[in-house]
C-alpha atoms as a PDB file:
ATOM      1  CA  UNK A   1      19.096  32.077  11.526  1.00  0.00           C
ATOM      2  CA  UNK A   2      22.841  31.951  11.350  1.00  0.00           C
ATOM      3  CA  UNK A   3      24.531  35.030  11.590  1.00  0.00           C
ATOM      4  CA  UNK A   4      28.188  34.528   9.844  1.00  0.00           C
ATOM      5  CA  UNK A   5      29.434  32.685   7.140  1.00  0.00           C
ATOM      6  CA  UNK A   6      30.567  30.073   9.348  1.00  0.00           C
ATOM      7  CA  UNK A   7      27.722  29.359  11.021  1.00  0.00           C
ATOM      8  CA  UNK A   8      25.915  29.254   7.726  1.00  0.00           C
ATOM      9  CA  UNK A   9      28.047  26.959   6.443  1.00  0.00           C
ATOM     10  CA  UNK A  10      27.308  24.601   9.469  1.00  0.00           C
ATOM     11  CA  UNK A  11      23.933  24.626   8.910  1.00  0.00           C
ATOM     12  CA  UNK A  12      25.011  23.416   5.245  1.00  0.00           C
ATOM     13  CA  UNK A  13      26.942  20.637   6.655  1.00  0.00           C
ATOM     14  CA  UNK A  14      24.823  19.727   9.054  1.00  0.00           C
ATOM     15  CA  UNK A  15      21.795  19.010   6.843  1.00  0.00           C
ATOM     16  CA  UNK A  16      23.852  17.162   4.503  1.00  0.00           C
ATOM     17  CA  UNK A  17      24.649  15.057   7.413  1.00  0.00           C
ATOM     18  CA  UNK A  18      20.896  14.682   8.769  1.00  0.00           C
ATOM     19  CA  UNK A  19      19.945  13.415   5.308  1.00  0.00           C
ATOM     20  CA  UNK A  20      22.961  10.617   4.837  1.00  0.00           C
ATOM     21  CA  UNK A  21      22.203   9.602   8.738  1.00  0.00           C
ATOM     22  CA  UNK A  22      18.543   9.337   8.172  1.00  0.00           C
ATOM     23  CA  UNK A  23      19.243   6.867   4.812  1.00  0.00           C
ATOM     24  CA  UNK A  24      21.695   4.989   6.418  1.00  0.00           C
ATOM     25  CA  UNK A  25      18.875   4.386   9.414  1.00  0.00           C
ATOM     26  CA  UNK A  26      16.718   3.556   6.894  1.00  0.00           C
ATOM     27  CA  UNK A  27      18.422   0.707   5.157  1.00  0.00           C
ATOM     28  CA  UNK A  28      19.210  -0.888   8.547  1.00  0.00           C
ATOM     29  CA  UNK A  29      16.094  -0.718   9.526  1.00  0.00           C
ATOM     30  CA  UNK A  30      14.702  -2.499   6.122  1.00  0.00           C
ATOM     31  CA  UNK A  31      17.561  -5.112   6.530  1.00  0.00           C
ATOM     32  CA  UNK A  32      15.997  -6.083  10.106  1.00  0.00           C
ATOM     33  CA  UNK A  33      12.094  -5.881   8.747  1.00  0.00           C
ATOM     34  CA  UNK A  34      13.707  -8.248   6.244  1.00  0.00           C
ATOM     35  CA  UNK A  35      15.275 -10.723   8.135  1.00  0.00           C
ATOM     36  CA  UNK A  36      12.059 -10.914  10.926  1.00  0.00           C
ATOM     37  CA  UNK A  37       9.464 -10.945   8.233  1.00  0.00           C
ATOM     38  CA  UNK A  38      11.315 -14.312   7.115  1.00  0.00           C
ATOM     39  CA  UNK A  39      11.487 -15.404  10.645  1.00  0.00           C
ATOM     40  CA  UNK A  40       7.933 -14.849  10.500  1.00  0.00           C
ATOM     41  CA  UNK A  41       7.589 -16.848   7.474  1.00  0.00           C
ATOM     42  CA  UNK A  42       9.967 -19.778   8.707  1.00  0.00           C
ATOM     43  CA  UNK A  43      12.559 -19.354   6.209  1.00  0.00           C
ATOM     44  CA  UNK A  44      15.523 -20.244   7.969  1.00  0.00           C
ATOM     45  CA  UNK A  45      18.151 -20.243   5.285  1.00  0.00           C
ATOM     46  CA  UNK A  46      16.617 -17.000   3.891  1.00  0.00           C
ATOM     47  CA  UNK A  47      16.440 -15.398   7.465  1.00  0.00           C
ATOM     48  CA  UNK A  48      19.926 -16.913   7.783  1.00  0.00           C
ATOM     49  CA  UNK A  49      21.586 -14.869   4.599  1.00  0.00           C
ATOM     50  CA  UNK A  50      19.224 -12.009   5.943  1.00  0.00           C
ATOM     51  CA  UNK A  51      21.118 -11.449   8.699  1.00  0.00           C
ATOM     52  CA  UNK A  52      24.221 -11.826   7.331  1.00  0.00           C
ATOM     53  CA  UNK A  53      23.395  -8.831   4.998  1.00  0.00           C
ATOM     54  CA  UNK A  54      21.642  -7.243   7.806  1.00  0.00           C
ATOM     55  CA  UNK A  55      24.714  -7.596  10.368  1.00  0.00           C
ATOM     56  CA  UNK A  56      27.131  -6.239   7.684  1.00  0.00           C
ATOM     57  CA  UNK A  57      24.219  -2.952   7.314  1.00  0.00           C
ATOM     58  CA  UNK A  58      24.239  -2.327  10.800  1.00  0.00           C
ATOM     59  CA  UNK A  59      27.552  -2.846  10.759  1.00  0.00           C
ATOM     60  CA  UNK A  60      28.555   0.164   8.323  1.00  0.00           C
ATOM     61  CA  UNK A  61      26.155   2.280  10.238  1.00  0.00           C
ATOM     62  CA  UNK A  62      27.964   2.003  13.015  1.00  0.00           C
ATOM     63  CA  UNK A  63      31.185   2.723  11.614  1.00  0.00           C
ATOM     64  CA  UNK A  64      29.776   6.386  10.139  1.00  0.00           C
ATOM     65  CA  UNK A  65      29.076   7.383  13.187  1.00  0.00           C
ATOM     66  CA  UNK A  66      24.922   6.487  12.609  1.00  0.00           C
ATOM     67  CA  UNK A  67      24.570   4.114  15.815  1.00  0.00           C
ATOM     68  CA  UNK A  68      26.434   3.554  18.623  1.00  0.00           C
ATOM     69  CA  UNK A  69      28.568   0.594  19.543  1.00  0.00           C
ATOM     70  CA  UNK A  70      26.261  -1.093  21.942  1.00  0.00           C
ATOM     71  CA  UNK A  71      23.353  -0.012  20.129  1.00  0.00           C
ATOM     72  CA  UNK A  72      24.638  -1.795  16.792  1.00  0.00           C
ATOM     73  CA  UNK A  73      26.076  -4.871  18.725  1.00  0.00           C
ATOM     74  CA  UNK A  74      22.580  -5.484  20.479  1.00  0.00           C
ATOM     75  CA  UNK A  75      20.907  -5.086  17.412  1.00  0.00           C
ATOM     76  CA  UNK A  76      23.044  -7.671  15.652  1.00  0.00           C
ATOM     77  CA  UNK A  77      22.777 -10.031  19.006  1.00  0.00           C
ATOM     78  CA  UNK A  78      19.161  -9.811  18.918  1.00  0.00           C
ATOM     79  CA  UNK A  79      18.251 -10.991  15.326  1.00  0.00           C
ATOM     80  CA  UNK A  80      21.302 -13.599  15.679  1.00  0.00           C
ATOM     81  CA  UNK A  81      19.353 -15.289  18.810  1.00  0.00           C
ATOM     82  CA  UNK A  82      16.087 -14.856  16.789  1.00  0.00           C
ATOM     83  CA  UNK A  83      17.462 -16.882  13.768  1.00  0.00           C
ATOM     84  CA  UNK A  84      19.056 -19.131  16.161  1.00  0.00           C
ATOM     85  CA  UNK A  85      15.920 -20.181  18.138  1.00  0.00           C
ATOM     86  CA  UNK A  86      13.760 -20.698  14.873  1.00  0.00           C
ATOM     87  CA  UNK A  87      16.535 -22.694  13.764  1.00  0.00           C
ATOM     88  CA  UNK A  88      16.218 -24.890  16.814  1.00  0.00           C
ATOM     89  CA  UNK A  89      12.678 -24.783  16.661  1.00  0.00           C
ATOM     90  CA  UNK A  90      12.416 -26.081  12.935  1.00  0.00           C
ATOM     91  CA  UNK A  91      14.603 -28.985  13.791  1.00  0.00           C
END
């Protein structure tokens, strides 16, 4: 339990901040279910506009302070190569 006012009022902040990181997580993780579920169902130009929206998500997160650089950017990479090989595959 905190013991001064300060500390208190970290413990305030702090929470505030778990919640805000934990719904940012969430939404980039729902943006990449999104985009692999269409991989899944091989809907390139849906997965395609997926992961634009899902690159600009983990984007953001990254730029609060949510993920880390290399985190976010092998993320992104990832799902980019994904699309990209069913796109070559459909072809």
């Amino acid at each position: 339990m905190a013991n001064t006012r300060s500390a208190e009022k970290r413990v305030r902040q702090s929470e505030k901040a778990r919640k805000r990181n934990a719904a940012i997580r969430s939404t980039v993780r729902t943006a990449v279910k999104k985009v692999r579920k269409a991989l899944e169902q091989n809907d390139t130009a849906a997965a395609s506009e997926l992961l634009r929206l899902a690159t600009r998500t983990i984007d953001k997160a990254h730029t609060k302070g949510v993920l880390k650089a290399n985190t976010a950017r092998r993320k992104i990479s990832r799902l980019a190569r994904a699309v990209a090989a069913k796109a070559a595959d459909t072809k």
